[in-house]
N, C-alpha and C. Protein backbone atom coordinates (compact mmCIF):
# COMPACT_ATOMS: atom_id res chain seq x y z
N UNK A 1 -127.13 2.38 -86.30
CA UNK A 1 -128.45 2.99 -86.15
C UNK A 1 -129.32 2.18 -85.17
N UNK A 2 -128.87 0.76 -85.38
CA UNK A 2 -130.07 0.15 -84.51
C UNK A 2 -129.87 0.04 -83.05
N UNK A 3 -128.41 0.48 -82.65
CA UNK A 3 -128.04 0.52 -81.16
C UNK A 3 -129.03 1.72 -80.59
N UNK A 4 -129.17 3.45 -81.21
CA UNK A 4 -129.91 4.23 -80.87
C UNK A 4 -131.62 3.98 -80.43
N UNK A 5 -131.77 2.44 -81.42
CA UNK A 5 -133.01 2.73 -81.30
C UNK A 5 -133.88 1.94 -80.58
N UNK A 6 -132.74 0.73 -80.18
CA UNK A 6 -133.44 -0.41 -79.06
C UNK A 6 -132.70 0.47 -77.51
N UNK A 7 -132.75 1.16 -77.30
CA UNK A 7 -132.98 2.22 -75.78
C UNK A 7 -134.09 2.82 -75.54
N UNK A 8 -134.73 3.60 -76.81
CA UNK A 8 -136.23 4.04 -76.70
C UNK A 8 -136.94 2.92 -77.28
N UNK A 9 -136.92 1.83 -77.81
CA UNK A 9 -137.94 1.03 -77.92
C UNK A 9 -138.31 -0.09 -76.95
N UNK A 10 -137.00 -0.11 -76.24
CA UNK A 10 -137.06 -1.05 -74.83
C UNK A 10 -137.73 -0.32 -73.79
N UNK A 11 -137.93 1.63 -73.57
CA UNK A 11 -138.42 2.13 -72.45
C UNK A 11 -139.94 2.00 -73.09
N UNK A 12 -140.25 2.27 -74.44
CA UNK A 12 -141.54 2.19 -74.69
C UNK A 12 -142.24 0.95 -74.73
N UNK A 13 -141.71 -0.31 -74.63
CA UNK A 13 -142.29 -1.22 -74.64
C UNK A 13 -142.07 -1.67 -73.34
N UNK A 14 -141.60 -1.35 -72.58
CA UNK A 14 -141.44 -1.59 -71.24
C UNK A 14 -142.95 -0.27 -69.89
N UNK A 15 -142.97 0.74 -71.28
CA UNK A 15 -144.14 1.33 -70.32
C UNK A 15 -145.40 1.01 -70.62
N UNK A 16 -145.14 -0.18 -71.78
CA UNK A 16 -146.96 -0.67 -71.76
C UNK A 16 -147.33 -1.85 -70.17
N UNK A 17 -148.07 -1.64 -69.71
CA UNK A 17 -148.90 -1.91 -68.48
C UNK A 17 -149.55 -3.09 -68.52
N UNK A 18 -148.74 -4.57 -68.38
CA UNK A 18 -149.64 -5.65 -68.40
C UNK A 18 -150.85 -5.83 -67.84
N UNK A 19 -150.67 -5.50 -66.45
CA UNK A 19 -151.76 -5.75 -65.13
C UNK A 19 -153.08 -4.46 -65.89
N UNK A 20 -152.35 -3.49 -65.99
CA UNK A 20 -153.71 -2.95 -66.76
C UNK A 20 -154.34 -3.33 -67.81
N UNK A 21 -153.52 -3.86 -68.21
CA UNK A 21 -154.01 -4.15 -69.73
C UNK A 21 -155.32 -5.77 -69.49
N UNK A 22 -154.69 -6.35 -69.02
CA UNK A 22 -154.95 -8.23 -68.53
C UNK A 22 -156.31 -7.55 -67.61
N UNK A 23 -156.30 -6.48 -66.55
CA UNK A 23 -157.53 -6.51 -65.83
C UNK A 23 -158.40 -5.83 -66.85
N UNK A 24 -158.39 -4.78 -67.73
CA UNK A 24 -159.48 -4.47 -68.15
C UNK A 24 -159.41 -5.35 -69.54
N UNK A 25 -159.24 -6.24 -70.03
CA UNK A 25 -159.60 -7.08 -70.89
C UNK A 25 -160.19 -8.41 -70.52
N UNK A 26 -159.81 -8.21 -69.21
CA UNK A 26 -160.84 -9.53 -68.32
C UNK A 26 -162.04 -9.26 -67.47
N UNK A 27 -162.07 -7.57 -67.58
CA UNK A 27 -163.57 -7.24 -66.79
C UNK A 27 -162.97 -7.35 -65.02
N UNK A 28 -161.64 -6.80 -64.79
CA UNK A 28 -160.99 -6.57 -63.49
C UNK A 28 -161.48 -5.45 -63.20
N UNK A 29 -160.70 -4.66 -61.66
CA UNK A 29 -161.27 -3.38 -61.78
C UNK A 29 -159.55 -2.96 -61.90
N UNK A 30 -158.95 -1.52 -61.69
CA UNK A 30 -157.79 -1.24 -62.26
C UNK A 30 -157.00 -2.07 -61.21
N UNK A 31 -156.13 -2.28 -61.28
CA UNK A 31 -155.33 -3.22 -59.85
C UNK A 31 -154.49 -1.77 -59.42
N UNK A 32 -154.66 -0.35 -59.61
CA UNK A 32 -154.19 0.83 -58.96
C UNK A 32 -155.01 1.31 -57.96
N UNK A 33 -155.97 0.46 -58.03
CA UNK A 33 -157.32 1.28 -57.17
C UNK A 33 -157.58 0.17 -55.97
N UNK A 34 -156.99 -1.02 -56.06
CA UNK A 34 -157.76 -1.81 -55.10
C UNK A 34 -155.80 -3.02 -54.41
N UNK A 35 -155.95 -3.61 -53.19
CA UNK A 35 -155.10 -4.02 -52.89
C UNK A 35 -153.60 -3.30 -52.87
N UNK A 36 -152.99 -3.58 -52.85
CA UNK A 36 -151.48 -3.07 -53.12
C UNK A 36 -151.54 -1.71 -54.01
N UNK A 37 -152.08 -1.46 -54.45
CA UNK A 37 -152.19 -0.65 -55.84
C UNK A 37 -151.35 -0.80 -56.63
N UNK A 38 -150.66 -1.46 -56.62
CA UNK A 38 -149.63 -2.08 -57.14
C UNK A 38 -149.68 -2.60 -58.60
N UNK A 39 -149.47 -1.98 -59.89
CA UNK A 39 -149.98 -2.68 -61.24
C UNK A 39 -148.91 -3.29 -61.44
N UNK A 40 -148.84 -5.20 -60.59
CA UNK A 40 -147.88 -6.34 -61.01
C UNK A 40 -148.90 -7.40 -60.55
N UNK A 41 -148.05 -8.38 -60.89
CA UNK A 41 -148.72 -9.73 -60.86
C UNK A 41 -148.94 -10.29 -59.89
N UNK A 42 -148.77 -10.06 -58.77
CA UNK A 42 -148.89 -10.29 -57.06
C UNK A 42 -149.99 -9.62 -56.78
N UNK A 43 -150.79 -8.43 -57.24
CA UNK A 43 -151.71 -7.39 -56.85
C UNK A 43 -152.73 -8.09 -57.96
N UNK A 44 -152.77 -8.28 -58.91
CA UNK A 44 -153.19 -9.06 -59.88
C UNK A 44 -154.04 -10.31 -59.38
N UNK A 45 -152.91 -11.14 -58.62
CA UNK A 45 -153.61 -12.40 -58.75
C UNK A 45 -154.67 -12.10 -57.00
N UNK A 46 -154.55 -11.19 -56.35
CA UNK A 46 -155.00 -10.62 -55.37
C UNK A 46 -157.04 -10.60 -55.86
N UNK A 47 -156.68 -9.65 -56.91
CA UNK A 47 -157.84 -9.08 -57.98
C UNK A 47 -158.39 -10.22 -58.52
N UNK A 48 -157.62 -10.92 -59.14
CA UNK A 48 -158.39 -11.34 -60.35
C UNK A 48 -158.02 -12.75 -60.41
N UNK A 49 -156.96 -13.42 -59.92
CA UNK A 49 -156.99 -14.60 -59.79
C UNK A 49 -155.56 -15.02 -60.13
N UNK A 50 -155.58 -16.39 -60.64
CA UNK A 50 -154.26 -17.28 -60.54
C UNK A 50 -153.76 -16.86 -62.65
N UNK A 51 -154.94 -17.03 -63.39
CA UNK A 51 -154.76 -16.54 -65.24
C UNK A 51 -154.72 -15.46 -64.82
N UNK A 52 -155.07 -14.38 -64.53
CA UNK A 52 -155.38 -13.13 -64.64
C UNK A 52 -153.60 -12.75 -64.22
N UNK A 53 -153.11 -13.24 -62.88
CA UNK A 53 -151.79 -12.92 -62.61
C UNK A 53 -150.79 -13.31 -63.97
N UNK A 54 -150.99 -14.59 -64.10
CA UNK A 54 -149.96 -15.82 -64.52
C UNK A 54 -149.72 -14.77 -66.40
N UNK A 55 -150.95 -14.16 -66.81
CA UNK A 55 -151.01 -13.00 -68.01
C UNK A 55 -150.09 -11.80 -67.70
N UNK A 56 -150.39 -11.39 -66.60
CA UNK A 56 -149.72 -10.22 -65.97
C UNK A 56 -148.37 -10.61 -66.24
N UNK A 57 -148.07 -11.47 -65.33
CA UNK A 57 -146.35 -12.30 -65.07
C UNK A 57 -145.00 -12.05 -66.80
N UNK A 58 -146.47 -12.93 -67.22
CA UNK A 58 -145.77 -13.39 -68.78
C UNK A 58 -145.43 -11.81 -69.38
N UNK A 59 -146.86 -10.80 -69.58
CA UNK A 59 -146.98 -10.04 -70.43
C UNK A 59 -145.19 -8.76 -69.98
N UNK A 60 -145.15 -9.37 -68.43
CA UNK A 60 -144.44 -7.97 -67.69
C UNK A 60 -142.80 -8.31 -67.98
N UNK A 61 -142.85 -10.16 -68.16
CA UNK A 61 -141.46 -10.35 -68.32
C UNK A 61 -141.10 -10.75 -69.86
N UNK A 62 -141.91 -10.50 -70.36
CA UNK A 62 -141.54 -10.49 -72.27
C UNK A 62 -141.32 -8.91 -72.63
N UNK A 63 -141.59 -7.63 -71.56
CA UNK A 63 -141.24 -6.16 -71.62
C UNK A 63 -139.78 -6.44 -71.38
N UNK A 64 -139.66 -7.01 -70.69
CA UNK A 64 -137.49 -6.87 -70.36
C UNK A 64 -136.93 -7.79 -71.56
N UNK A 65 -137.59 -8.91 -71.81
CA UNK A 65 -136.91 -10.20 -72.46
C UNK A 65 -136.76 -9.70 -74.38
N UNK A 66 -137.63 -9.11 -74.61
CA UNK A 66 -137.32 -8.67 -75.97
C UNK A 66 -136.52 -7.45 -75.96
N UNK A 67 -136.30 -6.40 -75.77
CA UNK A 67 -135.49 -5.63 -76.00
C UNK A 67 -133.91 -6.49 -76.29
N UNK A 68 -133.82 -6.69 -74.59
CA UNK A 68 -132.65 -7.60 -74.11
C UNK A 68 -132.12 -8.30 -75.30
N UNK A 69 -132.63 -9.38 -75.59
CA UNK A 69 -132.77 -10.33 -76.49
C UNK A 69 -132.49 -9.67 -77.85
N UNK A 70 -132.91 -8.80 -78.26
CA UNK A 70 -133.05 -8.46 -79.55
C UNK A 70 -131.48 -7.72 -79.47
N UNK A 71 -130.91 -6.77 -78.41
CA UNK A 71 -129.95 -5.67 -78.49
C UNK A 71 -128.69 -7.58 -78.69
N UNK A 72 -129.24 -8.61 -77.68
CA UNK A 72 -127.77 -9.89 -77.67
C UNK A 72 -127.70 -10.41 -78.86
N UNK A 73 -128.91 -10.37 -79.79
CA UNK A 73 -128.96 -10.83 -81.28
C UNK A 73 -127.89 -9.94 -82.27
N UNK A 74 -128.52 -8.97 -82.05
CA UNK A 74 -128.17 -7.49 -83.09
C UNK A 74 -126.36 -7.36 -82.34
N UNK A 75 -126.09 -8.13 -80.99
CA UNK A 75 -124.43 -8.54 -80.90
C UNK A 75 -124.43 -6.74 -80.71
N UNK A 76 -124.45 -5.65 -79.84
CA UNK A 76 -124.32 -4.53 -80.01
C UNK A 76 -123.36 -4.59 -78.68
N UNK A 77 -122.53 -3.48 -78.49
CA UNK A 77 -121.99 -3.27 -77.16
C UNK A 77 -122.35 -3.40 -75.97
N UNK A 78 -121.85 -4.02 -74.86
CA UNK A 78 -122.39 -4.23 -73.82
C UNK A 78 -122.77 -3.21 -73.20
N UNK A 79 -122.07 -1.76 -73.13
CA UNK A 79 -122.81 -0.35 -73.23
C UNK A 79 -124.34 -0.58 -73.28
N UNK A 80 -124.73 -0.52 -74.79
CA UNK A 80 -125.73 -0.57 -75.30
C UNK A 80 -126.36 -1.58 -74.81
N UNK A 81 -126.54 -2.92 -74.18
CA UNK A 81 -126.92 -4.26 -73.47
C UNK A 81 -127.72 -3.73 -72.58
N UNK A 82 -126.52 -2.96 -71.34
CA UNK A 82 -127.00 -2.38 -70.26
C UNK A 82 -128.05 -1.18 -70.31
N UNK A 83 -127.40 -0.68 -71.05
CA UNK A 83 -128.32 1.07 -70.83
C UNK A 83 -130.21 0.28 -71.54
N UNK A 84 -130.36 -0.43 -72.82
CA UNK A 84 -131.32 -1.24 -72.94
C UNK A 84 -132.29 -2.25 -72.02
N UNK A 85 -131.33 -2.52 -71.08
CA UNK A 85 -131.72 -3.55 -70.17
C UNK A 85 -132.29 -2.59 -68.67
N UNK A 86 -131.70 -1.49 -69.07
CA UNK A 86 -132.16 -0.62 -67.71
C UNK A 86 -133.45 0.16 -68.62
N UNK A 87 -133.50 0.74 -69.44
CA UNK A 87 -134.82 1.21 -70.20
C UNK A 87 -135.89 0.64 -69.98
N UNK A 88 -135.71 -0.38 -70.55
CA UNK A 88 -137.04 -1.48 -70.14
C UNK A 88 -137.94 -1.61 -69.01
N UNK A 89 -136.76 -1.35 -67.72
CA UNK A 89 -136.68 -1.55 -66.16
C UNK A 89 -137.63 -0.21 -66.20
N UNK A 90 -136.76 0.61 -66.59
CA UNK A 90 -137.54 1.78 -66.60
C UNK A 90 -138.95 2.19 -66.75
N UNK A 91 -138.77 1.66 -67.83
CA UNK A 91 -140.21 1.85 -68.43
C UNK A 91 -141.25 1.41 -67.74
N UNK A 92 -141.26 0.01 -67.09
CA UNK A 92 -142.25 -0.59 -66.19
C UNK A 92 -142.25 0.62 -64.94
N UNK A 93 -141.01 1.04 -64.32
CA UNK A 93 -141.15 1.86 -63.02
C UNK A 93 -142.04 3.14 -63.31
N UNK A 94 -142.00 3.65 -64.67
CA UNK A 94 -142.21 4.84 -64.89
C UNK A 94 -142.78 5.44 -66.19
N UNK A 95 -143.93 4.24 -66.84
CA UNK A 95 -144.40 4.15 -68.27
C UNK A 95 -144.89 5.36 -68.41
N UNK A 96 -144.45 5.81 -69.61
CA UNK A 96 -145.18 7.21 -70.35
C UNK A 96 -146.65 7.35 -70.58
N UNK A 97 -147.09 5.94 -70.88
CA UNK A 97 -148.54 5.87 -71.04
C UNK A 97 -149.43 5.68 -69.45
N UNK A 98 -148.79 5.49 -68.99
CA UNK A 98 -149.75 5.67 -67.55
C UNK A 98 -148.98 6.63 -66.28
N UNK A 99 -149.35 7.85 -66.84
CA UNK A 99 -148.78 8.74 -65.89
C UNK A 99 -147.31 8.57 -65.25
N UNK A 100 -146.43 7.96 -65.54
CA UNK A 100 -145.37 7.52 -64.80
C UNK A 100 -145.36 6.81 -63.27
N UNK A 101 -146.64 6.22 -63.40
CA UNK A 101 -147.02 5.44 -62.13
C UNK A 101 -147.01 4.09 -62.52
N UNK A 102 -146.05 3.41 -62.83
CA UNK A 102 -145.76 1.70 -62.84
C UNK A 102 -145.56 0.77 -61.50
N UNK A 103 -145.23 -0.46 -61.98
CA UNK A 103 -145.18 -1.11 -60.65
C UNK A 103 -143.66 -1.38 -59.92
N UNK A 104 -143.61 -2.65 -59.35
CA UNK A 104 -142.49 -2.14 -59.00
C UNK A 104 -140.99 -3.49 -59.66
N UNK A 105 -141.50 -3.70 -60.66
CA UNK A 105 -140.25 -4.06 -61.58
C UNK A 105 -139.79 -5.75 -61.83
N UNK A 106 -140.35 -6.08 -60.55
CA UNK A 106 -139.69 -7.81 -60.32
C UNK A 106 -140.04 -8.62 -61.72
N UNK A 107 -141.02 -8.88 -62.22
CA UNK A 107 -141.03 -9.69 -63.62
C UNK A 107 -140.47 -9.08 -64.54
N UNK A 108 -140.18 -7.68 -64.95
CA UNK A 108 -139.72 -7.25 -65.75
C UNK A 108 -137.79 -7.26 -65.81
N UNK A 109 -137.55 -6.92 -64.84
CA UNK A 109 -136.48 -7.23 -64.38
C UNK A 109 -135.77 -9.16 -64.56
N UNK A 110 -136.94 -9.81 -64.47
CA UNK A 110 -136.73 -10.92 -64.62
C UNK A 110 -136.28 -11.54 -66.08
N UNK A 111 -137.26 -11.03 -66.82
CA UNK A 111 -137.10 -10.61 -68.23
C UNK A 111 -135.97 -10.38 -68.91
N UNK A 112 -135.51 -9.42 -68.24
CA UNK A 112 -133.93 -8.69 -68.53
C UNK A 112 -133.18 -9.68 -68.36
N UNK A 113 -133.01 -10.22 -67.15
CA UNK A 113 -132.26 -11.25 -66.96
C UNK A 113 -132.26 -12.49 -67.71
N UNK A 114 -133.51 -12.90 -68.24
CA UNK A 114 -133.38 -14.19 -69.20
C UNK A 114 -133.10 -13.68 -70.73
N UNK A 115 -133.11 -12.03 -70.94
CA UNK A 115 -132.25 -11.67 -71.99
C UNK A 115 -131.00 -11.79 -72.07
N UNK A 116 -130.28 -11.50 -70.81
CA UNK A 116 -128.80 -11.36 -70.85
C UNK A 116 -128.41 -13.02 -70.82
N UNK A 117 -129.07 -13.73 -70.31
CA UNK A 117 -128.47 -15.16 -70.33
C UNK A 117 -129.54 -16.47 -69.77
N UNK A 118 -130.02 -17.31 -70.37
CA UNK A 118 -131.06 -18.20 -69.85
C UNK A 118 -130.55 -18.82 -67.90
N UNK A 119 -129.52 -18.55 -68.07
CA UNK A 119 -128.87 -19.39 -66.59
C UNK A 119 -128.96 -17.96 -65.92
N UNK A 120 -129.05 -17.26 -66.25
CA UNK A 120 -129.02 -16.07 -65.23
C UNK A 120 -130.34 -15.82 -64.82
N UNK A 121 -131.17 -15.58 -65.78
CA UNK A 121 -132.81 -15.81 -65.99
C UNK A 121 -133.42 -17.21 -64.75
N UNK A 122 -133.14 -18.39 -65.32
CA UNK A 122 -133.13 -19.66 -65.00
C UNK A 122 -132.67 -19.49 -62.96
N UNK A 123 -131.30 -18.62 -62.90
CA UNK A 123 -130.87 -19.21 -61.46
C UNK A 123 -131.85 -17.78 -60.90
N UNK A 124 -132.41 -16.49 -61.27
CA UNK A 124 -132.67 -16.14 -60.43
C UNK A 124 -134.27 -16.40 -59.96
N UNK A 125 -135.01 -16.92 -61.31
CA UNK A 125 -136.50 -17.59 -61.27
C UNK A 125 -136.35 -18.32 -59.66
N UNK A 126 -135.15 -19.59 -60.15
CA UNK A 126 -135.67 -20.72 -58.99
C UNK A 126 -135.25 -20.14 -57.47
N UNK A 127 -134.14 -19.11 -57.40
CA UNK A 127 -134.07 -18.44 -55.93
C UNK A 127 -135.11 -17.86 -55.65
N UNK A 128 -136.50 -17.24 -56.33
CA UNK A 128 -137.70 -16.72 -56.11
C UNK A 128 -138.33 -17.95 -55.57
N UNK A 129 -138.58 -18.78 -56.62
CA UNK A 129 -139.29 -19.91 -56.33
C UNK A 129 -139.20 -20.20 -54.83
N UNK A 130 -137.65 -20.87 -54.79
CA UNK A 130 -137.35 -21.56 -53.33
C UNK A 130 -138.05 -20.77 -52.43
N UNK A 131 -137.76 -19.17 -52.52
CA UNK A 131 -137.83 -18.54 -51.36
C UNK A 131 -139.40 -18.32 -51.09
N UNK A 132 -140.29 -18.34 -52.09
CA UNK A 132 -141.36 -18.29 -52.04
C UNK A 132 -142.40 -19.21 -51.86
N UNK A 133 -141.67 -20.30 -51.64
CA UNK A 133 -142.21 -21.66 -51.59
C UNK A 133 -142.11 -21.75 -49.91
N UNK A 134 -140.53 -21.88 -49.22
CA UNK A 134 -140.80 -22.03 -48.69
C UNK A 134 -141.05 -20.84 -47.36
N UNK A 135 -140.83 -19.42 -47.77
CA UNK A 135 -141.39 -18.34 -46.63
C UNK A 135 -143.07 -17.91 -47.28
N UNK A 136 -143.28 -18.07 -48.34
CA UNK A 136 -144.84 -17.63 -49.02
C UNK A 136 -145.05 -15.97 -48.88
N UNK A 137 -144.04 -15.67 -49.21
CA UNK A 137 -144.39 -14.31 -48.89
C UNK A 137 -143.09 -13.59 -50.34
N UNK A 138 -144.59 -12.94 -51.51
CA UNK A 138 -143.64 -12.47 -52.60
C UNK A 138 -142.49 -11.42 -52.77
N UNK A 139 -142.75 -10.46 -52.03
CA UNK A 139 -142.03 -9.58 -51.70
C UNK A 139 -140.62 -9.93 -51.35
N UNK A 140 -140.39 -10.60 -50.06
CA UNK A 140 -139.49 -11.18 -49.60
C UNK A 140 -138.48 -11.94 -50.97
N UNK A 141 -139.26 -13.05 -51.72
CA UNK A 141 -138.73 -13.86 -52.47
C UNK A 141 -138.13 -12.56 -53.87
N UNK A 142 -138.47 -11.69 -54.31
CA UNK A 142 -138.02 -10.82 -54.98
C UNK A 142 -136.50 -9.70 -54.55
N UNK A 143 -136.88 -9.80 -53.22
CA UNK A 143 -135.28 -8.55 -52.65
C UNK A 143 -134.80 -10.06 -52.48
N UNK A 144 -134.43 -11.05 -52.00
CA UNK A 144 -133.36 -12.29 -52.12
C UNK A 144 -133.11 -12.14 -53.38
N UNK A 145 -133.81 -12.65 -53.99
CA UNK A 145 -132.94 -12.66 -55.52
C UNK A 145 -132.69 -11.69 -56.39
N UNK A 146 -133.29 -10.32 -56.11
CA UNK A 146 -132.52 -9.46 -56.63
C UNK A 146 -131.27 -8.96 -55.97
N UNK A 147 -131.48 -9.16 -54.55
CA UNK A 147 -130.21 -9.07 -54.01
C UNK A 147 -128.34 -9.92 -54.51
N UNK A 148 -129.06 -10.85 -54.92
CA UNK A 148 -128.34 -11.88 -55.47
C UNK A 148 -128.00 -11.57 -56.80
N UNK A 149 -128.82 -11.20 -57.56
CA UNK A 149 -128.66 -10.89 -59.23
C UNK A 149 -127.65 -10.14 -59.99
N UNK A 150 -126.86 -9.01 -58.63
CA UNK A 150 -125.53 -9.07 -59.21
C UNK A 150 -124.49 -9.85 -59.02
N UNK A 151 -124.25 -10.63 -58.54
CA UNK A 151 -123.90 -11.72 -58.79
C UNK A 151 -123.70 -12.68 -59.38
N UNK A 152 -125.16 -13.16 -59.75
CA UNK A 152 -125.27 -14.12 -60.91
C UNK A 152 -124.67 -13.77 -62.03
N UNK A 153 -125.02 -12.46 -62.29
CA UNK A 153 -124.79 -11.21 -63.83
C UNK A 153 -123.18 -11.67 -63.42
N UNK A 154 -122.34 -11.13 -62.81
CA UNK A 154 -121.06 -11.11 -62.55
C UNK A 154 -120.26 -12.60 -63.33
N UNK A 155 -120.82 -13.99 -62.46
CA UNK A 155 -120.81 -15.23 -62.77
C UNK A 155 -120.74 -15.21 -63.97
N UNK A 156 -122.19 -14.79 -65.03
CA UNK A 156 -122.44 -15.77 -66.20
C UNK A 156 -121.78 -14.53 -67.41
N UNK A 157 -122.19 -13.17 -66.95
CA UNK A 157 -121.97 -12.04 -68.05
C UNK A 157 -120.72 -10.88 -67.02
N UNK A 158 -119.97 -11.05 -66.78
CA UNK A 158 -119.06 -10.63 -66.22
C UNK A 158 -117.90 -9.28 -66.93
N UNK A 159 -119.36 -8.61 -67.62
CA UNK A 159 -118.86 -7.25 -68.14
C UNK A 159 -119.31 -5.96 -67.09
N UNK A 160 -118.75 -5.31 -66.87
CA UNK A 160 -118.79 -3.83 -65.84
C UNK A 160 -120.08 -3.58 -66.14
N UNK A 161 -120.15 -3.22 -67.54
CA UNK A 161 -121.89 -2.33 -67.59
C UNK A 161 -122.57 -3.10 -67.60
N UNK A 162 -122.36 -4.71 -68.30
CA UNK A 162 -124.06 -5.44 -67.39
C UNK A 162 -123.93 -5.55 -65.94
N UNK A 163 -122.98 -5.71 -64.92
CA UNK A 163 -123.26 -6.00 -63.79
C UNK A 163 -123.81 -4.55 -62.87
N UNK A 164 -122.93 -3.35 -63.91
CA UNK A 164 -123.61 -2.08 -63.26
C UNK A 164 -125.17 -2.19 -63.55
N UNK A 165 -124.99 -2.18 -64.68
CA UNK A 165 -126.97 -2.32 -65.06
C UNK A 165 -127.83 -3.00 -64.10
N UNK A 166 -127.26 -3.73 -63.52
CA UNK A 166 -128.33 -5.12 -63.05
C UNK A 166 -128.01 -4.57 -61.27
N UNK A 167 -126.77 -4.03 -61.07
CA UNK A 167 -126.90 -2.92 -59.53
C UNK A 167 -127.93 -1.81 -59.62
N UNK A 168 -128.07 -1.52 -60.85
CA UNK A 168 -129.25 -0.42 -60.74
C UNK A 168 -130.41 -0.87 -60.28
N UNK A 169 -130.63 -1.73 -61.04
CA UNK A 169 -132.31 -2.70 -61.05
C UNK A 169 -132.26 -3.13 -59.55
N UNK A 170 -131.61 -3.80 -59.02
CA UNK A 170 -131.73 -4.05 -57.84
C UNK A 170 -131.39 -2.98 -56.90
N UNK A 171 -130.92 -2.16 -56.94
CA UNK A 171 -131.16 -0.79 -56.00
C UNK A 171 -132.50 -0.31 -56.20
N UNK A 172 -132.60 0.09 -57.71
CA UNK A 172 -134.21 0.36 -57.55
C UNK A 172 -135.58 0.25 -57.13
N UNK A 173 -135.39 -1.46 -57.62
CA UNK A 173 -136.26 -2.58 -56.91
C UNK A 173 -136.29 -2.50 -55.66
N UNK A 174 -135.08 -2.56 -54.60
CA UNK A 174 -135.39 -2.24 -53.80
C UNK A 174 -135.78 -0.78 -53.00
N UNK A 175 -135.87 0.21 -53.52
CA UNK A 175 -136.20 1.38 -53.08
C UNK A 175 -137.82 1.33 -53.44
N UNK A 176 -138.12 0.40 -54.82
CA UNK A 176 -139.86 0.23 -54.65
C UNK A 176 -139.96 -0.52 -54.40
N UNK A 177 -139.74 -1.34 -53.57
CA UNK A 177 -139.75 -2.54 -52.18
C UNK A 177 -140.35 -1.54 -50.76
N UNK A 178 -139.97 -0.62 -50.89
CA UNK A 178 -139.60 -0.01 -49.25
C UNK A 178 -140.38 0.01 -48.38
N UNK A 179 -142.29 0.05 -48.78
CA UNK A 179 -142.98 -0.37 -47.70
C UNK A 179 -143.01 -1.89 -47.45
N UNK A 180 -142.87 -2.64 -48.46
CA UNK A 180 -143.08 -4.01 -48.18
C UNK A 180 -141.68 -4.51 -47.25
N UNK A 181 -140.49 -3.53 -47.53
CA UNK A 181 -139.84 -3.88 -46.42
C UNK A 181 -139.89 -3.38 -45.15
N UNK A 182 -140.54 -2.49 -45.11
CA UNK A 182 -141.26 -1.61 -43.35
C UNK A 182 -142.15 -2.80 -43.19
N UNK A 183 -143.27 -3.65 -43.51
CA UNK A 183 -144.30 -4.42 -43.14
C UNK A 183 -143.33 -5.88 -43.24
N UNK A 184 -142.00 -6.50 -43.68
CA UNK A 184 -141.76 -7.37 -43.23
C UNK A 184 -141.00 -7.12 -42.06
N UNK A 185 -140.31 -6.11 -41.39
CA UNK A 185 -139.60 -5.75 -40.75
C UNK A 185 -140.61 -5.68 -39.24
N UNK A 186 -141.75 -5.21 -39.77
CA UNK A 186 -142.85 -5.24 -38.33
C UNK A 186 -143.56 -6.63 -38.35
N UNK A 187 -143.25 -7.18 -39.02
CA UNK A 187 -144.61 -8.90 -39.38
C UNK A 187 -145.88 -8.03 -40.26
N UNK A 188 -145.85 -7.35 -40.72
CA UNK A 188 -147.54 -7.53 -41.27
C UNK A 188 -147.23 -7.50 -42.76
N UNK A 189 -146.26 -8.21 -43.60
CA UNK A 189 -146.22 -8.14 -44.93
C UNK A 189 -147.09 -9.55 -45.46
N UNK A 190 -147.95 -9.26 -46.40
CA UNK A 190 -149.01 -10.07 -46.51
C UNK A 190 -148.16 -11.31 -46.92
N UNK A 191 -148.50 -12.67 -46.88
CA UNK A 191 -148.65 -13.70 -48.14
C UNK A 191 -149.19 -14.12 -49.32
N UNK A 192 -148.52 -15.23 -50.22
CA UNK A 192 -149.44 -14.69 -51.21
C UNK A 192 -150.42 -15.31 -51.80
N UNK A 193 -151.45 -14.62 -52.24
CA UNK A 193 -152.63 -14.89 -52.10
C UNK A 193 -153.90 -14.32 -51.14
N UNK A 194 -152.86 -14.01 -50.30
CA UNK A 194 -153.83 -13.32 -49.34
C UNK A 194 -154.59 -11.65 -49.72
């Protein structure tokens, strides 16, 4: 019973809306209306600052990390792992509670990944990091390491349906990447902070 029911409880807890939630409990304005329109933690800290993001971040990657987590506890089929681990994904791209207008996945996705395995979680954090450290530009540091993330999945969890799962997320991701990859492709993709 409980395999049926962490798929819809991972998309529904995956369509609650950190960045909305964090700006109007901090007196933000919506982060859909201003900058990126983008409701993630990059558009966030744009708005509202370095807490205001760093809330966003946490709130967006504890949507992937509990489901995840809970389906590797409950030991359920890796079937069930994946299709859970993509719900979640889901849910941020396409939350029920906010019109099906979410953001575009990178902390949540991240989430997922420190469900399926802390070293998978762990190696794809610090390939963000690096890359964001040293090009400063978030976007960028998110398609590297999701580009990478099947991979890692392959490495540490080297079952078909998590590594299919985690090809989804990163196809996706990158298809809601796609202007930020038209504006790195011409130079005008912002940095961050800017």
């Amino acid at each position: 019973m409980l395999d049926y029911l962490l798929v819809p409880f991972a998309y529904l807890l995956g369509s609650i809306s950190s960045a909305i939630i964090v700006c109007r409990l901090m007196g933000l304005p919506d982060p859909r209306t201003l900058g990126s329109k983008n409701p993630g933690a990059t558009n966030v800290l744009r708005i509202g600052g370095k807490k205001a993001a760093a809330l966003t971040l946490f709130g967006d990657m504890l949507k992937g990390l509990i489901p995840v987590l809970l389906a590797n506890l409950a030991d359920v089929p890796t079937g069930i792992l994946g299709t859970t681990a993509l719900a979640a994904f889901l849910g941020h791209l396409y939350p029920l509670f906010f019109g099906f207008k979410g953001g575009k996945g990178v902390a949540t996705a991240l989430g997922v990944q420190f469900g399926l395995g802390w070293q998978i979680g762990a190696l794809v954090a610090l390939i963000w990091l690096f890359v964001a450290k040293v090009l400063n530009i978030s976007s960028l540091a998110a398609l590297v390491c999701m580009a990478l993330a099947p991979l890692i999945v392959w490495y540490f969890r080297p079952a078909p349906e998590l590594i299919a799962a985690q090809l989804v997320i990163s196809v996706m991701l990158f298809w809601r990447h796609r202007s930020n990859i038209r504006n790195l492709l011409s130079g005008a993709e912002g940095k961050i902070g800017s």
